[in-house]
Protein backbone atom coordinates (compact mmCIF):
# COMPACT_ATOMS: atom_id res chain seq x y z
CA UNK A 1 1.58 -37.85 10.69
CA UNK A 2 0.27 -39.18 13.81
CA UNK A 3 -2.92 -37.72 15.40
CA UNK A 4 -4.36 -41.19 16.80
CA UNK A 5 -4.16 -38.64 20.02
CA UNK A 6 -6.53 -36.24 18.65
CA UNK A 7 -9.24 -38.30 19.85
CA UNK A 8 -7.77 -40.58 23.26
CA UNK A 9 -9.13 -41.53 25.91
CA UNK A 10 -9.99 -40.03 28.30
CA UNK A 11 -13.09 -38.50 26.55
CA UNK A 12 -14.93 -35.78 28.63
CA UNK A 13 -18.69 -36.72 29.02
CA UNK A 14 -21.24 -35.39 27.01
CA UNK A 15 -18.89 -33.88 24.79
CA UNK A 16 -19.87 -34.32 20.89
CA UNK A 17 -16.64 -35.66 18.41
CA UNK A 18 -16.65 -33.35 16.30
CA UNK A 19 -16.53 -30.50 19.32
CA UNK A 20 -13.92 -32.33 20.84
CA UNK A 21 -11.60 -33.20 17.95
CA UNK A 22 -11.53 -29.19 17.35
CA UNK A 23 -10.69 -28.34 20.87
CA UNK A 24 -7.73 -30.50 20.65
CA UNK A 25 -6.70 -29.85 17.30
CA UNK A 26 -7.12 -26.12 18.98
CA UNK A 27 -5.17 -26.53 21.93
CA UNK A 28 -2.95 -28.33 20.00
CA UNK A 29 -2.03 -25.18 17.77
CA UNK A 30 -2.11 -22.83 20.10
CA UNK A 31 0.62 -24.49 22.69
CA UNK A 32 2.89 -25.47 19.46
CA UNK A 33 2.50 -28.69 19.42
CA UNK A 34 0.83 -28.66 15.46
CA UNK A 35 4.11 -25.79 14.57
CA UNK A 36 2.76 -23.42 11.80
CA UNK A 37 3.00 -24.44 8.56
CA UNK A 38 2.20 -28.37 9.37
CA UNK A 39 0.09 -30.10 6.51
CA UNK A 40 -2.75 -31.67 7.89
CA UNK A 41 -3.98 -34.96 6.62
CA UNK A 42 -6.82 -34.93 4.25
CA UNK A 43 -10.37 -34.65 5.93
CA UNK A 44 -10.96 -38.39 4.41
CA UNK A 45 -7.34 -39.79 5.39
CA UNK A 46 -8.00 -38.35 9.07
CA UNK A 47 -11.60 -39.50 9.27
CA UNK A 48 -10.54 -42.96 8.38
CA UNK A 49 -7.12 -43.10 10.80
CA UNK A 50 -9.36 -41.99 13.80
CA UNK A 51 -12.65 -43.89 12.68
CA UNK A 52 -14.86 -41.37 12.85
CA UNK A 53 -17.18 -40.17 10.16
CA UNK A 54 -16.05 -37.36 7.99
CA UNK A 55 -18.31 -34.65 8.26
CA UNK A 56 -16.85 -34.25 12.31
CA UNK A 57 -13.33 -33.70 10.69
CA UNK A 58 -14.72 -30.91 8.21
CA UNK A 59 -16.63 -29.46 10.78
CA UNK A 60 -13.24 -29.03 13.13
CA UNK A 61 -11.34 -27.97 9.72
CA UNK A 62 -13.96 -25.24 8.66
CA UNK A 63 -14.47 -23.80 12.43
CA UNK A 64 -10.51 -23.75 12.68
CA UNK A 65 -10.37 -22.25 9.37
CA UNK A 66 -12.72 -19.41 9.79
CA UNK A 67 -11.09 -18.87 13.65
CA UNK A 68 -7.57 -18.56 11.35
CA UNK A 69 -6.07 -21.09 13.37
CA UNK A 70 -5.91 -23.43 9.54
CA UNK A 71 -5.21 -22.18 6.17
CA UNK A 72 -7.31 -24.14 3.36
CA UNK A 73 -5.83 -23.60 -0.06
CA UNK A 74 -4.88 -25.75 -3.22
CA UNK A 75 -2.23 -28.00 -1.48
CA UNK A 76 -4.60 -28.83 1.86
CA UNK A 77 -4.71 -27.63 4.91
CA UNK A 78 -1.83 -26.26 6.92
CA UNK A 79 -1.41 -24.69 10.50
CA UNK A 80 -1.56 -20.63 10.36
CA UNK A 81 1.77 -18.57 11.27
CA UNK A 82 0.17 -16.97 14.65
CA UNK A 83 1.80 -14.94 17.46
CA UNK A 84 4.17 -16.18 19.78
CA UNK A 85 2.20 -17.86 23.23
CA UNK A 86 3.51 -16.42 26.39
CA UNK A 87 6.80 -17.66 27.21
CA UNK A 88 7.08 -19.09 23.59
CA UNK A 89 10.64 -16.30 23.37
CA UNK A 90 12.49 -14.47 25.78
CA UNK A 91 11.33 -10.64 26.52
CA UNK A 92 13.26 -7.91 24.93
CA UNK A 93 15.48 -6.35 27.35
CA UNK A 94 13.61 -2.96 29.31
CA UNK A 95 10.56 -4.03 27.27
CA UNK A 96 7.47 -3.04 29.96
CA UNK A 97 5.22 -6.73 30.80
CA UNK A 98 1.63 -6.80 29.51
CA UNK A 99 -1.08 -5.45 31.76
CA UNK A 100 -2.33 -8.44 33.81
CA UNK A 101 -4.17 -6.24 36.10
CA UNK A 102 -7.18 -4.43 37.18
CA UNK A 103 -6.98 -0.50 36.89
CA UNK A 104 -5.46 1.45 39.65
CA UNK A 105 -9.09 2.59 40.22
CA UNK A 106 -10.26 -0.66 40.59
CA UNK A 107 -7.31 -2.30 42.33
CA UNK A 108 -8.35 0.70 45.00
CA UNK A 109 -11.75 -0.63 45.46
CA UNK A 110 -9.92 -4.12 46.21
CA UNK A 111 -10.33 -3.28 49.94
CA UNK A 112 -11.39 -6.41 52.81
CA UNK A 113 -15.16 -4.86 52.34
CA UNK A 114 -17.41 -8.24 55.02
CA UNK A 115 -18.80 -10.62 53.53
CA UNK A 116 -21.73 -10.57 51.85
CA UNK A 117 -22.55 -14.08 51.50
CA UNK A 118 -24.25 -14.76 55.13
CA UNK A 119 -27.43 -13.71 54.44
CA UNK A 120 -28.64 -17.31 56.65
CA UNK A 121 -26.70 -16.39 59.65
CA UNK A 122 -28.10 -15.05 62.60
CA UNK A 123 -26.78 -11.28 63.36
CA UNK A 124 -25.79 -10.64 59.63
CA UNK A 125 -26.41 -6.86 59.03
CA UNK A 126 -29.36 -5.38 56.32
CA UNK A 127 -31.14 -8.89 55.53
CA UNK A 128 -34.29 -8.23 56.00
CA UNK A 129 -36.74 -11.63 57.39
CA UNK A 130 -37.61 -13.67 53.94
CA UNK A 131 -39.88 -15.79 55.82
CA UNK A 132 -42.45 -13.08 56.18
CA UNK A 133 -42.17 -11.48 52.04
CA UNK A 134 -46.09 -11.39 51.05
CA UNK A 135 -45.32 -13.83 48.65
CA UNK A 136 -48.68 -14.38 47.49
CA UNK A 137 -49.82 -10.72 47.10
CA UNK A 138 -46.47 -10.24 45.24
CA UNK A 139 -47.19 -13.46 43.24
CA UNK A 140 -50.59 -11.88 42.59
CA UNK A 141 -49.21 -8.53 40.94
CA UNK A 142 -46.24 -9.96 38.86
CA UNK A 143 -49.30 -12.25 37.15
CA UNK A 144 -51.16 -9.16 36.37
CA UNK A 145 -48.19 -7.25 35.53
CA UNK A 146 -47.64 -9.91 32.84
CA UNK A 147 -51.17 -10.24 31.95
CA UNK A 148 -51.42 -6.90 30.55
CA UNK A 149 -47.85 -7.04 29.36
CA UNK A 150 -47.23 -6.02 25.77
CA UNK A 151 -43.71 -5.79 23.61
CA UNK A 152 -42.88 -2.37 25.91
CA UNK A 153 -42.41 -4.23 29.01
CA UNK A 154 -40.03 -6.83 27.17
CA UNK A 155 -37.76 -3.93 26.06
CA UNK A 156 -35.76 -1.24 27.91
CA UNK A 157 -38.02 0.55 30.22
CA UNK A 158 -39.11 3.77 29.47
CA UNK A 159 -36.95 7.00 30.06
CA UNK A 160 -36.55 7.47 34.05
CA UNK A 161 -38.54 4.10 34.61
CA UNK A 162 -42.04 2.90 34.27
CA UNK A 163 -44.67 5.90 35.27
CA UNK A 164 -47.20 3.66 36.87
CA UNK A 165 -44.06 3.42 39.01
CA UNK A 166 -42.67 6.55 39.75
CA UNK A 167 -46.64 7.80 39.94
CA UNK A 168 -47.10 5.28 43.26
CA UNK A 169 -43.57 6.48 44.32
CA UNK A 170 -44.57 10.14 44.55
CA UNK A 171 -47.38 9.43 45.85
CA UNK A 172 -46.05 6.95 48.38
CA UNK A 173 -42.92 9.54 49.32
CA UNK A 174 -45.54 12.18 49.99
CA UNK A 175 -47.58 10.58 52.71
CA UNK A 176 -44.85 9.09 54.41
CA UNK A 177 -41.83 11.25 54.40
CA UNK A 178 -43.86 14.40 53.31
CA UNK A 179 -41.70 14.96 50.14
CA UNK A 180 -43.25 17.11 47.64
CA UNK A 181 -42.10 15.75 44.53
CA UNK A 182 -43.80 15.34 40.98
CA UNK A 183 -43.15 11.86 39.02
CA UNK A 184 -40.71 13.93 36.21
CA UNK A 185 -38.32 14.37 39.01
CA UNK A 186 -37.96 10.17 39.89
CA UNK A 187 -35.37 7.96 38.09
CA UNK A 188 -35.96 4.52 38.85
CA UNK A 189 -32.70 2.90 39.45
CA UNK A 190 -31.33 -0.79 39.33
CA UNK A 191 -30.51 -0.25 43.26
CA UNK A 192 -28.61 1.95 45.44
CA UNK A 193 -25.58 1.45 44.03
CA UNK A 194 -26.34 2.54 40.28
CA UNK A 195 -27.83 5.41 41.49
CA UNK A 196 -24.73 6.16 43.01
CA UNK A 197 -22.48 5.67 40.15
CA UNK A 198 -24.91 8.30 38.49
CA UNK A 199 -24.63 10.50 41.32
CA UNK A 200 -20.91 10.27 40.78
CA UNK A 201 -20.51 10.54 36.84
CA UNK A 202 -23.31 12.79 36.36
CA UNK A 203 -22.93 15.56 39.77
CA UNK A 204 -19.30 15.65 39.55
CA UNK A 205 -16.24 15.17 37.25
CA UNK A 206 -13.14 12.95 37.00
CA UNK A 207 -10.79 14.54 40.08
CA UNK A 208 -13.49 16.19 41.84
CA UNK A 209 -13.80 15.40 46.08
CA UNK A 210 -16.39 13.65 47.60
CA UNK A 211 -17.18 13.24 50.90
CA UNK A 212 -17.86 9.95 52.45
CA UNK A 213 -18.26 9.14 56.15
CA UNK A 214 -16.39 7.73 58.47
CA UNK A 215 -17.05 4.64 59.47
CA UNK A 216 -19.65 4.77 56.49
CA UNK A 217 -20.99 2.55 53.95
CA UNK A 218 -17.91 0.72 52.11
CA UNK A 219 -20.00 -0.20 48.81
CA UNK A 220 -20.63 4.01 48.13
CA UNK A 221 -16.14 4.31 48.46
CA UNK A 222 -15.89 2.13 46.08
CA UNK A 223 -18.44 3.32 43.63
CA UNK A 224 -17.01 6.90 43.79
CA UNK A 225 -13.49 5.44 43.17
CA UNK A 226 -13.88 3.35 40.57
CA UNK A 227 -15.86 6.88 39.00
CA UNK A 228 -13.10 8.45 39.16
CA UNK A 229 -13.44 11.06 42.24
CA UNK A 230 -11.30 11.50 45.26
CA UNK A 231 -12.86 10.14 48.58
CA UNK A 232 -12.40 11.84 51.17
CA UNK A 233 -13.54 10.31 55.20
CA UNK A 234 -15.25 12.53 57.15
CA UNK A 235 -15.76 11.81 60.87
CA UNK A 236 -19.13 10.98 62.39
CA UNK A 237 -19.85 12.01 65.60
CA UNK A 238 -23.30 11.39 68.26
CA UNK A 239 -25.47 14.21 65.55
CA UNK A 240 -23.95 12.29 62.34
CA UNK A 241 -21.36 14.00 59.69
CA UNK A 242 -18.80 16.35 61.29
CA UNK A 243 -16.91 18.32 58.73
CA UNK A 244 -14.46 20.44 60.37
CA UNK A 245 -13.38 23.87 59.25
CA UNK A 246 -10.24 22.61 57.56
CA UNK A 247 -12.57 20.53 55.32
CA UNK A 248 -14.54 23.09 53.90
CA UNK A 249 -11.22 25.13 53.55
CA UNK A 250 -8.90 22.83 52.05
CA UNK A 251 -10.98 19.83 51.00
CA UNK A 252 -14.39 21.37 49.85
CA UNK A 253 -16.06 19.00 48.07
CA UNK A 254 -18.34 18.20 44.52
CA UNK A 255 -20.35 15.94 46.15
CA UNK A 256 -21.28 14.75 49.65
CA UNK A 257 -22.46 10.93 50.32
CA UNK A 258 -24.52 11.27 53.91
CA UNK A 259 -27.01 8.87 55.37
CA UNK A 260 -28.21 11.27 57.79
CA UNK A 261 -31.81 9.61 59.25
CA UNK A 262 -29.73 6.33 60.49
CA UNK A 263 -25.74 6.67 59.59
CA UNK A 264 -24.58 3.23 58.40
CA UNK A 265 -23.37 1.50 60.83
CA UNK A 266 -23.40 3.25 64.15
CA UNK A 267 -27.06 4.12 63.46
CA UNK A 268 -26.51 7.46 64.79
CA UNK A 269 -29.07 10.23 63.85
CA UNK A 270 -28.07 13.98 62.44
CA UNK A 271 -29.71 16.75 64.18
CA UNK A 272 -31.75 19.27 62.35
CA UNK A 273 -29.10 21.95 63.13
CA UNK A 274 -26.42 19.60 61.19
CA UNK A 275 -28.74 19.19 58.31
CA UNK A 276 -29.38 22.66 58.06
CA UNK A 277 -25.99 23.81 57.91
CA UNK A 278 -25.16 20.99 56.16
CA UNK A 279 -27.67 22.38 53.06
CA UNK A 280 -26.11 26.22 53.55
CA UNK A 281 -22.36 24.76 53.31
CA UNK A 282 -22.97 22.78 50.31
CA UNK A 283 -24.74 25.31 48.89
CA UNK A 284 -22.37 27.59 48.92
CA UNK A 285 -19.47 25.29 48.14
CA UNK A 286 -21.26 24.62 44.75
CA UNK A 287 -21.72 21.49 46.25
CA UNK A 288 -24.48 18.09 46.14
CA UNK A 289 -25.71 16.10 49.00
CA UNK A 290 -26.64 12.69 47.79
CA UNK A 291 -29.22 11.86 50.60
CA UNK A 292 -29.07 7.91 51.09
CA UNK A 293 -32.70 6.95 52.99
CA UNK A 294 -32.01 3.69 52.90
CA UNK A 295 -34.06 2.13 55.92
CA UNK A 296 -35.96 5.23 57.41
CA UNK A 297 -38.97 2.91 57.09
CA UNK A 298 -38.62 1.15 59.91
CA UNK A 299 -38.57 3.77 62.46
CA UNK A 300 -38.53 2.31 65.94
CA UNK A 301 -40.53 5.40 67.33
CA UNK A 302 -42.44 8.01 66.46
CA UNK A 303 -42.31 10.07 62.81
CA UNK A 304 -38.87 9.64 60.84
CA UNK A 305 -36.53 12.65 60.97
CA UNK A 306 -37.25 14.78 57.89
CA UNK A 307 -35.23 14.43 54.73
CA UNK A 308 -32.79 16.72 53.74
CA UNK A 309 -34.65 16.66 50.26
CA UNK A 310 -37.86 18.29 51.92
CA UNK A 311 -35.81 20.64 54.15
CA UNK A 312 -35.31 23.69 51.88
CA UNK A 313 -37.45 24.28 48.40
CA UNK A 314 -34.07 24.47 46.40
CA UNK A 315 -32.05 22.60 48.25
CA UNK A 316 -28.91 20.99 46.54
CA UNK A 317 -29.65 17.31 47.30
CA UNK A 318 -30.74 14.15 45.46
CA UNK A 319 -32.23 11.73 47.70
CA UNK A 320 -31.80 7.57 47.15
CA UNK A 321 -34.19 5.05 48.60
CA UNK A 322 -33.91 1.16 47.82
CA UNK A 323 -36.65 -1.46 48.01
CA UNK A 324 -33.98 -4.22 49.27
CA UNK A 325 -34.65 -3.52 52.87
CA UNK A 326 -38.20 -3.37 52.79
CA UNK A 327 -38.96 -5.71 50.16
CA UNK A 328 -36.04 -8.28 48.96
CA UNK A 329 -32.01 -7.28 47.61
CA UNK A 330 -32.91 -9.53 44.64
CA UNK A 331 -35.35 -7.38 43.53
CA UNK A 332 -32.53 -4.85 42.34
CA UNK A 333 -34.70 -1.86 42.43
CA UNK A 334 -34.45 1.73 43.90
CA UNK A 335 -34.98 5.39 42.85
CA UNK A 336 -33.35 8.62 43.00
CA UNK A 337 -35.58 12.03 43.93
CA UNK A 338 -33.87 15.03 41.89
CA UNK A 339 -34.41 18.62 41.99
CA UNK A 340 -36.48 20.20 39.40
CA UNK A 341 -33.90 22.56 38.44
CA UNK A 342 -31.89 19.30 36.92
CA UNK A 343 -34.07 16.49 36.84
CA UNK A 344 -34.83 16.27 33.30
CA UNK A 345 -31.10 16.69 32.17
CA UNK A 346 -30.09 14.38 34.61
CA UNK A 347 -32.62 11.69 33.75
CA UNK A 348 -32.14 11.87 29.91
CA UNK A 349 -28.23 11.68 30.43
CA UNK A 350 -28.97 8.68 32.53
CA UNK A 351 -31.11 7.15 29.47
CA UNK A 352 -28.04 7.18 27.22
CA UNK A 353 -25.89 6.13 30.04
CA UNK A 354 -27.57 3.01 31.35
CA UNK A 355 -30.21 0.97 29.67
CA UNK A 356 -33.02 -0.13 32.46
CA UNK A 357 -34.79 -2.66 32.17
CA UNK A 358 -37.04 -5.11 34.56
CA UNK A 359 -40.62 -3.55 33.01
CA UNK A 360 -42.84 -6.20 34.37
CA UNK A 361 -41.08 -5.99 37.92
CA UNK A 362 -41.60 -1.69 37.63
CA UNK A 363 -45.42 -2.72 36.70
CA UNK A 364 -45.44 -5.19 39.46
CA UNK A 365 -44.42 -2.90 42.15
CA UNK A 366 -46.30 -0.20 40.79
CA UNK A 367 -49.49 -2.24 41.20
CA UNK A 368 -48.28 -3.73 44.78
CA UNK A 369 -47.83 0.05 45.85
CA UNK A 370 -51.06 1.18 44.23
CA UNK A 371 -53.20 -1.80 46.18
CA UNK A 372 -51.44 -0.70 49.61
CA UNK A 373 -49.75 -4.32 50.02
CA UNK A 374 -46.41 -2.25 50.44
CA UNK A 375 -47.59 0.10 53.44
CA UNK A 376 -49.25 -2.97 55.05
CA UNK A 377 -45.95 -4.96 54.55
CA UNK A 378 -43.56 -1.88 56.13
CA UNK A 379 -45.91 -1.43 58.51
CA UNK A 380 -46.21 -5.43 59.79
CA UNK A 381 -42.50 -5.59 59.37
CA UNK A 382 -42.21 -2.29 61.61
CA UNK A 383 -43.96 -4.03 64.63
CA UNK A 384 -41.77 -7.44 63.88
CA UNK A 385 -38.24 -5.74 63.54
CA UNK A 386 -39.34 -3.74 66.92
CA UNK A 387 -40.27 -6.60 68.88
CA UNK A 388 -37.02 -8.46 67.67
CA UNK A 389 -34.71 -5.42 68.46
CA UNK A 390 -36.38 -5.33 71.88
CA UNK A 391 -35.66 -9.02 72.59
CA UNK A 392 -31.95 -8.82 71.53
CA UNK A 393 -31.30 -5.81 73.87
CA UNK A 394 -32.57 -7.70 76.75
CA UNK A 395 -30.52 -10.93 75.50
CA UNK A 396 -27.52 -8.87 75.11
CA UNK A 397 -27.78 -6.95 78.60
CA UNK A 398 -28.29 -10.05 80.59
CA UNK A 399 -25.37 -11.63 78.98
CA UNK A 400 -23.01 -8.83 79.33
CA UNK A 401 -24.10 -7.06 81.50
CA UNK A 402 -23.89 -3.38 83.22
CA UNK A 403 -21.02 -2.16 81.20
CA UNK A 404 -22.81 -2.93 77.70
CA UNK A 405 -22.82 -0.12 75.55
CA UNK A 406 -25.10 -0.36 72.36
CA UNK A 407 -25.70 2.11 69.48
CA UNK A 408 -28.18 2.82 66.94
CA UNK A 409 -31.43 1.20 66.71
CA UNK A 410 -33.69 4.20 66.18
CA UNK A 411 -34.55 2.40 62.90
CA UNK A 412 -33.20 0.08 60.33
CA UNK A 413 -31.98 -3.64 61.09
CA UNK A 414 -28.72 -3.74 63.08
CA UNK A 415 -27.43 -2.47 66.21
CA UNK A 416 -23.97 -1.80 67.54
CA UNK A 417 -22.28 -3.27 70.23
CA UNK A 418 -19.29 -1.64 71.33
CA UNK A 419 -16.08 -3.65 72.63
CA UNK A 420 -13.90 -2.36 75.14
CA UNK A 421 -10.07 -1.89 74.13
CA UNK A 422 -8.77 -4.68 75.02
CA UNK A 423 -11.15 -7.22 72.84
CA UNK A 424 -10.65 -6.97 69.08
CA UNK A 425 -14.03 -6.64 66.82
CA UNK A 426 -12.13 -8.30 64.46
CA UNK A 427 -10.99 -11.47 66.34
CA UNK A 428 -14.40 -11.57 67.83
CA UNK A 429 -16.12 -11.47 64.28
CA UNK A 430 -13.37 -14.10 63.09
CA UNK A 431 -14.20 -16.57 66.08
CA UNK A 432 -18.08 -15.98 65.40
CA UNK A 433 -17.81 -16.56 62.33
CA UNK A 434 -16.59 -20.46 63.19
CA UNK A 435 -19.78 -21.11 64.95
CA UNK A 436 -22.02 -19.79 62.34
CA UNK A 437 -23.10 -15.97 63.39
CA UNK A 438 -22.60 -13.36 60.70
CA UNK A 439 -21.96 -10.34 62.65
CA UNK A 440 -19.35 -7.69 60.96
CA UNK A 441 -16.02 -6.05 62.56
CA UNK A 442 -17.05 -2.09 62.80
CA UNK A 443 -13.68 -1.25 62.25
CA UNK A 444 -13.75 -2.90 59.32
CA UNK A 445 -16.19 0.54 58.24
CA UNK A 446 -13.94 2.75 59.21
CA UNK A 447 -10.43 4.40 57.89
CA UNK A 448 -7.46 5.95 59.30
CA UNK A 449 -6.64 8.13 61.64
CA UNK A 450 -11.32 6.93 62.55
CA UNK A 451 -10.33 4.20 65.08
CA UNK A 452 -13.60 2.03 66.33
CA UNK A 453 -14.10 -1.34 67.98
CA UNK A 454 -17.40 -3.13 68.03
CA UNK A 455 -20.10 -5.45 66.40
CA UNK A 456 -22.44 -4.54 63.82
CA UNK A 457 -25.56 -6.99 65.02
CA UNK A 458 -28.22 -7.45 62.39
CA UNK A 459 -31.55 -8.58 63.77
CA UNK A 460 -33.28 -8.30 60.48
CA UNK A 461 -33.51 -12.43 59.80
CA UNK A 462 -33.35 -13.45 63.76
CA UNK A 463 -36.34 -14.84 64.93
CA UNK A 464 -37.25 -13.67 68.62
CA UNK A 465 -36.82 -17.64 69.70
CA UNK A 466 -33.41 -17.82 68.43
CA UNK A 467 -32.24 -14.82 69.91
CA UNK A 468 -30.91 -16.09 73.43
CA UNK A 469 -29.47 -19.43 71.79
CA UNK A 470 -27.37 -16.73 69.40
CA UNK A 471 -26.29 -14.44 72.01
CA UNK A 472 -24.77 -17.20 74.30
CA UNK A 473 -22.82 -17.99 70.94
CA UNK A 474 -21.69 -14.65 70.60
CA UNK A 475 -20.60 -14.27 74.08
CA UNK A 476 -18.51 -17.46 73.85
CA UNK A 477 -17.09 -15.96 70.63
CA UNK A 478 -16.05 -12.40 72.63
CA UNK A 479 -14.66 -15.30 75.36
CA UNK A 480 -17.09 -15.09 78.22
């Protein structure tokens, strides 16, 4: 038999002999070009017709042997009898094709959600400014945190997450959102959007309704689809979610997804009469409110609206905060706040559900809470974000003038700009995209029959000196 092209050139670099003669002999076998039931040469006859030591043919024998691509018995070695390759026969007549797909579920989630990957271009929403991360405080508490490590941090963190952690997290939630919680009832979480797959599998069951706004925050649609649940858009108006009548009749829901202190994206607020009803509705609906605080941090003015956690005593709402606007998304850290009446259940379920881990970054952030780096970082980055926000709405009114209309901006990183008719977000956001700006569509938020046109602008990573060189780009992307 000739195998002289077991081993021809050309030889991929780096590549050991004996590794590659068994990914040929491999390939080989599995594309029928060694049929089953073809004798093999002897592992000396082989070694000495490709001059190559014998111990690399033995090794490709035995790992082809154990893989049951060879059979080694009494009269040598001989290619196995395996299943047919794709395409090797004809299909059977009516017989259904192999799944080559995602699930439905997940072919649902395959929706145009922007890109996520322009975290260096000016106007790109959420990215907070990575120049100014207190990289040496931080520096200073992951050294401690691994100082006083022991085998605990290297496993999976303790039930509901480190309690040095969720200790400086009650704390810190008291003073400044004036939440009343105990530690028991915090679940560290590996970001926003695990906690809201927990939200979803652990509030509410497969089939149940969930209410998501419209234009809202595409990432929480898709984790409540791929869970299972049916999403249902609810228009925002100027005083955030507006469920009408026929919602509560005919679509009342399990759950309800709001971010009610700056809606993502128009950045509109919900007045206290919303949030109040809001609680009463849900409650009676047998309903939860997952509460996402997301940015409230960085408050433009004056005290942060309160949460719909601290509203009512027993109020049905779990409220989510993240670290990746304050601090960096690579840290993947956030928290859920749960009632009393379920956070125990809900925090042991989430044990055998997900295993956390990231001790030494818990520890870390525990001890960068504790020494007050993080209220002195929120509060420098307040004062930054401010002045940059300022300086972009001056940019943007200059350039466009009398007839600009902007939203949001009472906190977070981004503002809205909204088009007129006749000037697509999208085309705009496509021809920005070619000169380097990362600002989003805001249609691309919204669904059916929710029809919006503008520009979600993040200022987050725009420096105040850049801001007039970015605008003139973006006006000569919207064609002025």
């Amino acid at each position: 038999m000739e195998l002289d092209w077991l081993l021809a050139p050309p030889l991929p670099a780096a590549v050991p002999r004996q590794r590659l003669l068994y990914l040929r002999l491999r390939e080989a076998i599995l594309c029928g070009r060694l049929p089953a039931d073809t004798r093999l040469p002897a592992s000396r006859s082989l070694a000495a017709t490709l001059g190559i030591a014998r111990n690399t043919v033995l090794f490709a024998y035995e790992q082809l042997v154990a893989e049951g691509c060879l059979i080694a018995d009494r009269q040598g070695t001989r290619v196995s009898q395996l299943p047919p390759t794709p395409g090797a026969s004809p299909q059977a007549p009516g017989a259904a094709e192999a799944p080559q797909a995602l699930s439905a579920r997940a072919s649902a989630a395959l929706q145009r959600e922007p890109a996520r990957d322009a975290e260096a271009l000016s106007f790109s929403p959420g990215v907070p400014d990575f120049g100014a991360f207190p990289f040496r405080a931080w520096r200073a508490c992951l050294e401690r945190a691994w100082r006083d490590a022991s085998w605990r941090q290297l496993g999976y963190v303790a039930q509901g997450g480190d309690p040095s952690l969720r200790a400086a997290l009650a704390a810190h939630l008291g003073s400044v959102r004036g939440l009343a919680v105990d530690p028991a009832q915090i679940l560290i979480t590996s970001g926003t959007q695990t906690a809201l797959d927990l939200c979803a599998r652990l509030l509410a069951d497969h089939g149940d309704t969930v209410w998501v706004e419209n234009p809202g925050y595409l990432a929480a649609r898709v984790a409540f689809g791929l869970a299972g649940l049916q999403v249902h858009d609810v228009a925002v108006d100027g005083e955030g979610l507006a469920p009408t009548a026929d919602d509560w009749l005919r679509r009342w829901p399990r759950l309800v997804m709001v971010t009610p202190s700056h809606q993502y994206p128009t950045g509109r607020v919900m007045s206290l009469l919303r949030r109040l009803e809001l609680i009463e509705r849900a409650r009676a609906a047998g309903a939860w409110v997952v509460e996402d605080d997301y940015d409230s941090e960085f408050r433009r003015a004056g005290p942060a609206p309160p949460a719909l956690f601290g509203l009512n005593a027993d109020a049905p709402v779990v409220y989510a905060g993240t670290f990746s606007k304050t601090l960096y998304p690579g840290l993947r850290l956030g928290y859920l706040v749960l009632p009393r009446t379920i956070a125990a259940d809900f925090i042991h379920v989430a044990a055998l559900a997900t295993r956390a881990g990231q001790g030494i970054e818990q520890r870390a952030l525990a001890d960068f809470i504790g020494r007050g780096h993080y209220t002195t970082h929120v509060r420098r980055m307040r004062a930054r974000y401010n002045a940059r926000q300022a300086a972009l709405r001056a940019a943007l009114q200059q350039a466009f003038g009398p007839g600009l209309v902007l939203s949001g901006g009472e906190a977070g990183l981004h503002l809205v700009m909204w088009l007129p008719d006749e000037l697509s977000d999208v085309a705009v956001a496509q021809r920005a995209a070619q000169i380097g700006l990362g600002v989003r569509a805001l249609s691309a938020y919204a669904r059916p029959p929710v029809t919006c046109n503008g520009l979600v602008l993040g200022y987050g990573n725009l420096d105040e000196g850049a801001v007039e060189g970015a605008v003139a780009r973006l006006k000569r992307a919207a064609g002025g």
